[in-house]
C-alpha atoms as a PDB file:
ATOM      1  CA  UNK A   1      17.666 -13.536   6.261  1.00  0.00           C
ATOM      2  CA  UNK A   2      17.831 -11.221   2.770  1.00  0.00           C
ATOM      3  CA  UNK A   3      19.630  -8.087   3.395  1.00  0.00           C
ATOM      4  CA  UNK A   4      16.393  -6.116   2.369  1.00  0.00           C
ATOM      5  CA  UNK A   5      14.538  -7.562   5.313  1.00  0.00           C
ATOM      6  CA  UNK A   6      17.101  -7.042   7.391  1.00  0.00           C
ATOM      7  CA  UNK A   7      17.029  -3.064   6.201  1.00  0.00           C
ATOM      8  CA  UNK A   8      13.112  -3.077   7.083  1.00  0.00           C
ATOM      9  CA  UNK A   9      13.556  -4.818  10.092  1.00  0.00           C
ATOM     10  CA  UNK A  10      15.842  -2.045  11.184  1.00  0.00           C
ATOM     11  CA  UNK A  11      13.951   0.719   9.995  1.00  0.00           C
ATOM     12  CA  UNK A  12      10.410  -0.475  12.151  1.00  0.00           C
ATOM     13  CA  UNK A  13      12.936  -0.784  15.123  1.00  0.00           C
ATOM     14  CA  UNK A  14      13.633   2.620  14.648  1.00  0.00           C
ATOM     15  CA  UNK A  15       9.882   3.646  15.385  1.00  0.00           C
ATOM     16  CA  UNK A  16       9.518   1.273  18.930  1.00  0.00           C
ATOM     17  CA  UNK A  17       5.891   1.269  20.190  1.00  0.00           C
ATOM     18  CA  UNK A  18       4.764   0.970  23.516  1.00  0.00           C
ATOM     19  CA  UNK A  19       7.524   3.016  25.116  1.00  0.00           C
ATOM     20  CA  UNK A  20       8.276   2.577  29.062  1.00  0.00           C
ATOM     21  CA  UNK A  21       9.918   4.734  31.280  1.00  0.00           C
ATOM     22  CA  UNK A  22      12.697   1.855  31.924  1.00  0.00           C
ATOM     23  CA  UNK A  23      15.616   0.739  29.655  1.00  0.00           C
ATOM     24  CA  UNK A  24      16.384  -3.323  28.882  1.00  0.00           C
ATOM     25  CA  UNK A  25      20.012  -3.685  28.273  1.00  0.00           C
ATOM     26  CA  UNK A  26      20.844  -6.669  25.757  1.00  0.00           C
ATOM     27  CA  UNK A  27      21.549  -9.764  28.292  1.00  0.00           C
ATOM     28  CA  UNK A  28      23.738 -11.475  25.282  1.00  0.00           C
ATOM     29  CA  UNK A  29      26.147  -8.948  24.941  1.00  0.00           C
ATOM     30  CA  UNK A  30      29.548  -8.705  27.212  1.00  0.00           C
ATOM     31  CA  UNK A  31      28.913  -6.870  30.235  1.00  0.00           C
ATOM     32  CA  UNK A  32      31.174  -3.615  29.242  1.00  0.00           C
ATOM     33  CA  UNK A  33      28.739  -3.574  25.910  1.00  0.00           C
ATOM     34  CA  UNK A  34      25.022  -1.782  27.093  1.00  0.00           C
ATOM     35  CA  UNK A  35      23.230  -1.953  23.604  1.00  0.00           C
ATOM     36  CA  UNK A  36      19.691  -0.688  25.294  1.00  0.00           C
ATOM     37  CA  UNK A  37      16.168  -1.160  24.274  1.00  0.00           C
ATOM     38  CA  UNK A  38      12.655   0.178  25.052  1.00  0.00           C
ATOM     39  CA  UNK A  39       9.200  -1.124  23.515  1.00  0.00           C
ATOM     40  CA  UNK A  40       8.200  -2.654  20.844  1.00  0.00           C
ATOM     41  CA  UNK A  41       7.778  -2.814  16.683  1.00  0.00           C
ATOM     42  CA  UNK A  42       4.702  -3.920  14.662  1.00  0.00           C
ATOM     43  CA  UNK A  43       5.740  -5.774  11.632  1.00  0.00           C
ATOM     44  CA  UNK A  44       2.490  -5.933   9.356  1.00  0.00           C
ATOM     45  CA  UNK A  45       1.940  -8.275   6.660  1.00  0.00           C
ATOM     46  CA  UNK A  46      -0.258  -7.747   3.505  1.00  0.00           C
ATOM     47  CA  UNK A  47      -2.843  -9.544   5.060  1.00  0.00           C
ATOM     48  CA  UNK A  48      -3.379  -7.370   8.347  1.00  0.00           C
ATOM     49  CA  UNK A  49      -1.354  -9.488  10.630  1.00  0.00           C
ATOM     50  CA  UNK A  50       0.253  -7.827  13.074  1.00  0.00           C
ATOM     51  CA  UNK A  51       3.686  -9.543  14.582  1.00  0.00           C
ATOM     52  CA  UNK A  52       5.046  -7.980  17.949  1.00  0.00           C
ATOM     53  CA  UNK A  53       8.439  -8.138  18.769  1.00  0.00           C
ATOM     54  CA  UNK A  54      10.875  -6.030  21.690  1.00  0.00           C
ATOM     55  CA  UNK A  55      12.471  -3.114  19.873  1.00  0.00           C
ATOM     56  CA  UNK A  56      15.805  -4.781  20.591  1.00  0.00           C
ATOM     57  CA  UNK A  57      14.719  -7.732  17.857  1.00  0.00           C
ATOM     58  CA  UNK A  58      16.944  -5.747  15.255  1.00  0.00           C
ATOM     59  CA  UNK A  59      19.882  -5.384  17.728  1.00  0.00           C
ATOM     60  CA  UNK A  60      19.868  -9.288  18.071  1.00  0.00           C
ATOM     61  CA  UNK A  61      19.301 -10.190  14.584  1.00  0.00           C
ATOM     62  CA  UNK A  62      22.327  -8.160  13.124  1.00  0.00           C
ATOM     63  CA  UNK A  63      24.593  -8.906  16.336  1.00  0.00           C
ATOM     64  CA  UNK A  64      23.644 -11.770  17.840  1.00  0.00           C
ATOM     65  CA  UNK A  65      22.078 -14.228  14.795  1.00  0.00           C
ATOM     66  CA  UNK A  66      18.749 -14.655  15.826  1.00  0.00           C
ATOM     67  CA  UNK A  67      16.899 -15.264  13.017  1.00  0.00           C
ATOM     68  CA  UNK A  68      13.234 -14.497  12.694  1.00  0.00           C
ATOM     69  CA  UNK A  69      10.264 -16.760  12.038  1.00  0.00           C
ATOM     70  CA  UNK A  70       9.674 -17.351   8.293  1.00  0.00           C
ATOM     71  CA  UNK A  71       5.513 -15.754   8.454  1.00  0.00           C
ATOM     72  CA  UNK A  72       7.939 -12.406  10.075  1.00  0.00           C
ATOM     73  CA  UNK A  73      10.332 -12.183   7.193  1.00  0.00           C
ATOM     74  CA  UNK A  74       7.856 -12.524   4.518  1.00  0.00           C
ATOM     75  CA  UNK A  75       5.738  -9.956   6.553  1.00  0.00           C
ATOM     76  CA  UNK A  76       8.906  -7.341   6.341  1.00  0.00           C
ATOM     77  CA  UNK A  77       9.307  -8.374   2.482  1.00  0.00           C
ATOM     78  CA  UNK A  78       6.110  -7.466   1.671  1.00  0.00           C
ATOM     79  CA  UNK A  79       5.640  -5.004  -1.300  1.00  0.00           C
ATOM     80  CA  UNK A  80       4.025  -1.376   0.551  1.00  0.00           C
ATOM     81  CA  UNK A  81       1.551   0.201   0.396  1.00  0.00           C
ATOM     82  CA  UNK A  82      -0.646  -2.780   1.610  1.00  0.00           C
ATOM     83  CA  UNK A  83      -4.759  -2.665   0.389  1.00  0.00           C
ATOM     84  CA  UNK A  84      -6.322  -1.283   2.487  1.00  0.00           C
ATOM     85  CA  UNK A  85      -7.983  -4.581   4.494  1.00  0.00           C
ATOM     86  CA  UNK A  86      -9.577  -4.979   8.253  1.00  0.00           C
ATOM     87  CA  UNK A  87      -6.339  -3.870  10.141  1.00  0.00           C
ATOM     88  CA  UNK A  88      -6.155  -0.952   8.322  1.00  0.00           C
ATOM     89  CA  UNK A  89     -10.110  -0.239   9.177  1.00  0.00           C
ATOM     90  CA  UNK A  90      -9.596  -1.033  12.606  1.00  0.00           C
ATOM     91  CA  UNK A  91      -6.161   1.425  12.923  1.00  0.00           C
ATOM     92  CA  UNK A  92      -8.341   3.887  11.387  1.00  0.00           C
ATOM     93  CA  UNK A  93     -10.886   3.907  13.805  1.00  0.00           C
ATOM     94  CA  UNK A  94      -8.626   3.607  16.931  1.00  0.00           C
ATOM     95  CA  UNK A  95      -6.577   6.662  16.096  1.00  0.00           C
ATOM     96  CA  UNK A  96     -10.041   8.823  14.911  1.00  0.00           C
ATOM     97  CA  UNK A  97     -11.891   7.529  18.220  1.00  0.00           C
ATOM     98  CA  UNK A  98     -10.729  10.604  20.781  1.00  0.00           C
ATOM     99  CA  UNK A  99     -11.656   8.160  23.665  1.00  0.00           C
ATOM    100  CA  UNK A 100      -9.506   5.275  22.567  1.00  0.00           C
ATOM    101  CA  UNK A 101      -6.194   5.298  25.314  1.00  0.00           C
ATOM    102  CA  UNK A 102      -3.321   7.857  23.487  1.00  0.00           C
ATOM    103  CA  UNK A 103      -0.326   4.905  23.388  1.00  0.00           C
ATOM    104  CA  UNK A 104      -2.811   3.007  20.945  1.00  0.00           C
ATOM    105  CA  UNK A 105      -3.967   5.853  19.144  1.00  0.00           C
ATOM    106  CA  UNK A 106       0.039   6.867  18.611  1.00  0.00           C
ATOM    107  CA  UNK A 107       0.888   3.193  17.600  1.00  0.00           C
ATOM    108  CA  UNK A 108      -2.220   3.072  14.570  1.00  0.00           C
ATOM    109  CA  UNK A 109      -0.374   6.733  13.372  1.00  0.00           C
ATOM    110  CA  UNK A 110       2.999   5.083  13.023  1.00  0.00           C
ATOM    111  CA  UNK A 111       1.175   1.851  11.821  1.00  0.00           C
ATOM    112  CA  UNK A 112      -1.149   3.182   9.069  1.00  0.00           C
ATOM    113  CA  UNK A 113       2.049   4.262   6.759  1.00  0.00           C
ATOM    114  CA  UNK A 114       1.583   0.760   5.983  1.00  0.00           C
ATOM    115  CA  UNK A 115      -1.324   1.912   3.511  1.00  0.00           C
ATOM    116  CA  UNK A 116      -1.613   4.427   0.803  1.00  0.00           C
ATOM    117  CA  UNK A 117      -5.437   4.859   0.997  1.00  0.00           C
ATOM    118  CA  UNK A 118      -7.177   8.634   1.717  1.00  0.00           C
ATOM    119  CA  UNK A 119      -8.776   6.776   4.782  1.00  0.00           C
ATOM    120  CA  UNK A 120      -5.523   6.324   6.494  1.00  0.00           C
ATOM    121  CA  UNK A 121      -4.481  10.012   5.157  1.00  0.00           C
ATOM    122  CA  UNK A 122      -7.753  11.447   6.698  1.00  0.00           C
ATOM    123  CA  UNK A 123      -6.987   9.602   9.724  1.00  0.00           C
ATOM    124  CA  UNK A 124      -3.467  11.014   9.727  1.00  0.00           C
ATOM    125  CA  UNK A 125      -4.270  14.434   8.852  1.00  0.00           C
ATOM    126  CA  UNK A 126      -7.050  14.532  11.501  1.00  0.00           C
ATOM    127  CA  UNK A 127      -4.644  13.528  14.255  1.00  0.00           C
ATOM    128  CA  UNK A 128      -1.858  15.905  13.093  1.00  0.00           C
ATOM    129  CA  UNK A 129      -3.908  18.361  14.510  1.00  0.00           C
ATOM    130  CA  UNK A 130      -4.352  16.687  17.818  1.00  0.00           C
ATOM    131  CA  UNK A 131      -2.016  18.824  20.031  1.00  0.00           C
ATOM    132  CA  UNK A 132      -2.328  16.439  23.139  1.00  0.00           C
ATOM    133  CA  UNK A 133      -1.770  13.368  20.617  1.00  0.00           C
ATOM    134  CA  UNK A 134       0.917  15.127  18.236  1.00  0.00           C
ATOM    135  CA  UNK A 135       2.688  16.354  21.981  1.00  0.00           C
ATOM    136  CA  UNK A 136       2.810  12.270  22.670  1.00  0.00           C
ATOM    137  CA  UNK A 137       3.693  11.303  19.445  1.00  0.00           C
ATOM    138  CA  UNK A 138       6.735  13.260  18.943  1.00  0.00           C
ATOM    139  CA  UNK A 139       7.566  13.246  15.569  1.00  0.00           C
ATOM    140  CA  UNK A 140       5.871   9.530  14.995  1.00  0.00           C
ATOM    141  CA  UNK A 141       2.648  11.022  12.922  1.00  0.00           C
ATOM    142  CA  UNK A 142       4.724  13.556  10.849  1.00  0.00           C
ATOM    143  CA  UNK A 143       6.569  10.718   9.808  1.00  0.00           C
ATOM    144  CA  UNK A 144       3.728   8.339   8.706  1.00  0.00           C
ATOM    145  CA  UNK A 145       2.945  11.475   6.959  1.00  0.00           C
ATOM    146  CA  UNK A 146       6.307  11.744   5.182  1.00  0.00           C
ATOM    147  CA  UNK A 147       6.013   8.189   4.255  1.00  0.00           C
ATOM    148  CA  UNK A 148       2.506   8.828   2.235  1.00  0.00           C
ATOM    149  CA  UNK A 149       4.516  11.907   0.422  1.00  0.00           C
ATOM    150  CA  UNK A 150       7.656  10.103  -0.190  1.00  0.00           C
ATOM    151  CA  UNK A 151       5.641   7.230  -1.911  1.00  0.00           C
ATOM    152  CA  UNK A 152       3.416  10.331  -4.046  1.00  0.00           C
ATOM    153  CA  UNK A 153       6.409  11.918  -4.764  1.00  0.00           C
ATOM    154  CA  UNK A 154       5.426  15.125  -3.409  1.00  0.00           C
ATOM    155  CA  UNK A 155       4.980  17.601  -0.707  1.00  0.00           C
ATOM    156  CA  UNK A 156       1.076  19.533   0.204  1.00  0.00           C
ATOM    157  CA  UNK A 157       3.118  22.982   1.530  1.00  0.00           C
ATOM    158  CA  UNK A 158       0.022  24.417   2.659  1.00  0.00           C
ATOM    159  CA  UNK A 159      -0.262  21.376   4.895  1.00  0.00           C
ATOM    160  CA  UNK A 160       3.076  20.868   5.731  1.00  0.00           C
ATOM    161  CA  UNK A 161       3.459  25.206   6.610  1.00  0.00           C
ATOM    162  CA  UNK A 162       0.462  24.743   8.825  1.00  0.00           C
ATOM    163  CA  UNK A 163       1.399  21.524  10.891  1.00  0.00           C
ATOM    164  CA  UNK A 164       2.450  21.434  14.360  1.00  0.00           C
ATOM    165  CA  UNK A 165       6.185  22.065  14.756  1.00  0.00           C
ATOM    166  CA  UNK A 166       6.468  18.558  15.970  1.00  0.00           C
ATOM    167  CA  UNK A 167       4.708  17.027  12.565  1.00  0.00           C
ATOM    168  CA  UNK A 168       6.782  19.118  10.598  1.00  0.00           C
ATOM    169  CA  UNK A 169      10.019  17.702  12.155  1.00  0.00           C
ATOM    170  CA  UNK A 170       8.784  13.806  11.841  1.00  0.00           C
ATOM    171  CA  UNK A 171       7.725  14.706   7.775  1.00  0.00           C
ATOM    172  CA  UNK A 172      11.201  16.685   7.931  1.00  0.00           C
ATOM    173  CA  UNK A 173      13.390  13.923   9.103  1.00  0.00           C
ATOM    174  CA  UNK A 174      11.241  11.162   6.703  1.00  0.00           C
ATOM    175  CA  UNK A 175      12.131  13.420   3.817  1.00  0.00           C
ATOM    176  CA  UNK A 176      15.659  13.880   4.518  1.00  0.00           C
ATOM    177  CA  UNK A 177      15.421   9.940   5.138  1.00  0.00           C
ATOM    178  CA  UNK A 178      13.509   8.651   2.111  1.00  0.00           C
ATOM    179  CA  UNK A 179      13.614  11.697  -0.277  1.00  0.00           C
ATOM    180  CA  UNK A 180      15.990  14.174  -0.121  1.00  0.00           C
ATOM    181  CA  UNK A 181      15.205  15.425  -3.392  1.00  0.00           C
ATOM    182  CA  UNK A 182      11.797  16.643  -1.774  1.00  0.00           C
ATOM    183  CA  UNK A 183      13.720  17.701   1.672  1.00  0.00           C
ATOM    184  CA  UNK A 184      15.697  20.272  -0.086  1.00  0.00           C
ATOM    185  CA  UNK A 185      12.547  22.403  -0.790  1.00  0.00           C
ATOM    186  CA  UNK A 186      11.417  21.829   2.764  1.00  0.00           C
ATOM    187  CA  UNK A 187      11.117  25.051   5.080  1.00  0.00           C
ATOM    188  CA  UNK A 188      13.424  24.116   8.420  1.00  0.00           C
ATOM    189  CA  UNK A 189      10.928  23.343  11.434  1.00  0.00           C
ATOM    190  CA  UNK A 190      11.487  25.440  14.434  1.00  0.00           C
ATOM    191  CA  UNK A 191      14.120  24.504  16.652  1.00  0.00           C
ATOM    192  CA  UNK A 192      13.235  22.974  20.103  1.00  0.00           C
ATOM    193  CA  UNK A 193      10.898  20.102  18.622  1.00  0.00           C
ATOM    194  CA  UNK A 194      13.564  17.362  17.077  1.00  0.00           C
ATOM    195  CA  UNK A 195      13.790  15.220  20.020  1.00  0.00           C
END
């Protein structure tokens, strides 16, 4: 599998979906080793398709060889930010639609920063001011926020001074991540929210 796949693969495992209150411990490593896993990542193609996988899918490509169907590695090849298509419609309206259940709502934040469209940005913005969604969401939509700003290149203060403190951690954390030329200008969120 090429190294930059690999590198993307990682970085989706590091945003599981579909958290649970219990932990799976890898069953193919020695029994004094607990590598531990909870949910799962959404690897999105250019065309929309959405591949499932457990969280732990990075843990047992890098450490235990599995290698991933070809349609999954092309999928975390792809060139971002995808056009916009009928996933990206359907995301949109699942996290605007206040009714839809808050795990899937949270999952369409984290999996819009597939897109660089003002739809998914309106979406994003809208639920960054959710505080029942942002309070499940951690830091998940102020990431997906980062990512649209790390791809522009730049940083809406006014937006950014006026988030939640738990959207200002997630676009925080992306910065430092992705563009720490743009970090550095960053105000510090308050403490207490960068769990």
């Amino acid at each position: 599998m090429p190294e930059s796949a690999v590198q993307q693969l990682i970085r989706e495992c590091s945003r599981a979906r579909g958290v649970s209150l219990g932990t799976h411990y890898c069953e193919l490593c020695p029994p004094h080793v607990q590598t531990p896993g909870n949910g799962e990542v959404h690897i999105i193609s250019a065309d929309g398709t959405i591949f499932c996988a457990p969280q732990m899918v990075g843990h047992y490509v890098t450490a235990h060889d599995y290698v991933l169907p070809p349609e999954t590695v092309d999928a975390l090849m792809a060139p971002r930010p995808f056009t916009w298509n009928d996933t990206a419609e359907r995301l949109s309206a699942i996290l605007h639609d206040e009714h839809s259940e808050v795990g899937w709502r949270v999952d369409a934040a984290m999996d819009l920063s597939n897109w660089q469209d003002a739809r998914a940005w309106t979406a994003l913005l809208h639920a960054s001011q959710d505080e029942a969604l942002v309070e499940v969401s951690d830091m998940q939509i102020g990431i997906s926020m980062g990512i649209f700003w790390a791809r522009q290149g730049r940083v809406d203060d006014a937006i950014y001074d006026s988030s939640l403190p738990q959207v200002r951690w997630g676009i925080y954390r992306e910065m430092q991540r992705s563009r720490p030329d743009l970090a550095t200008g960053l105000k510090r969120p308050p403490d207490g929210y960068d769990y």
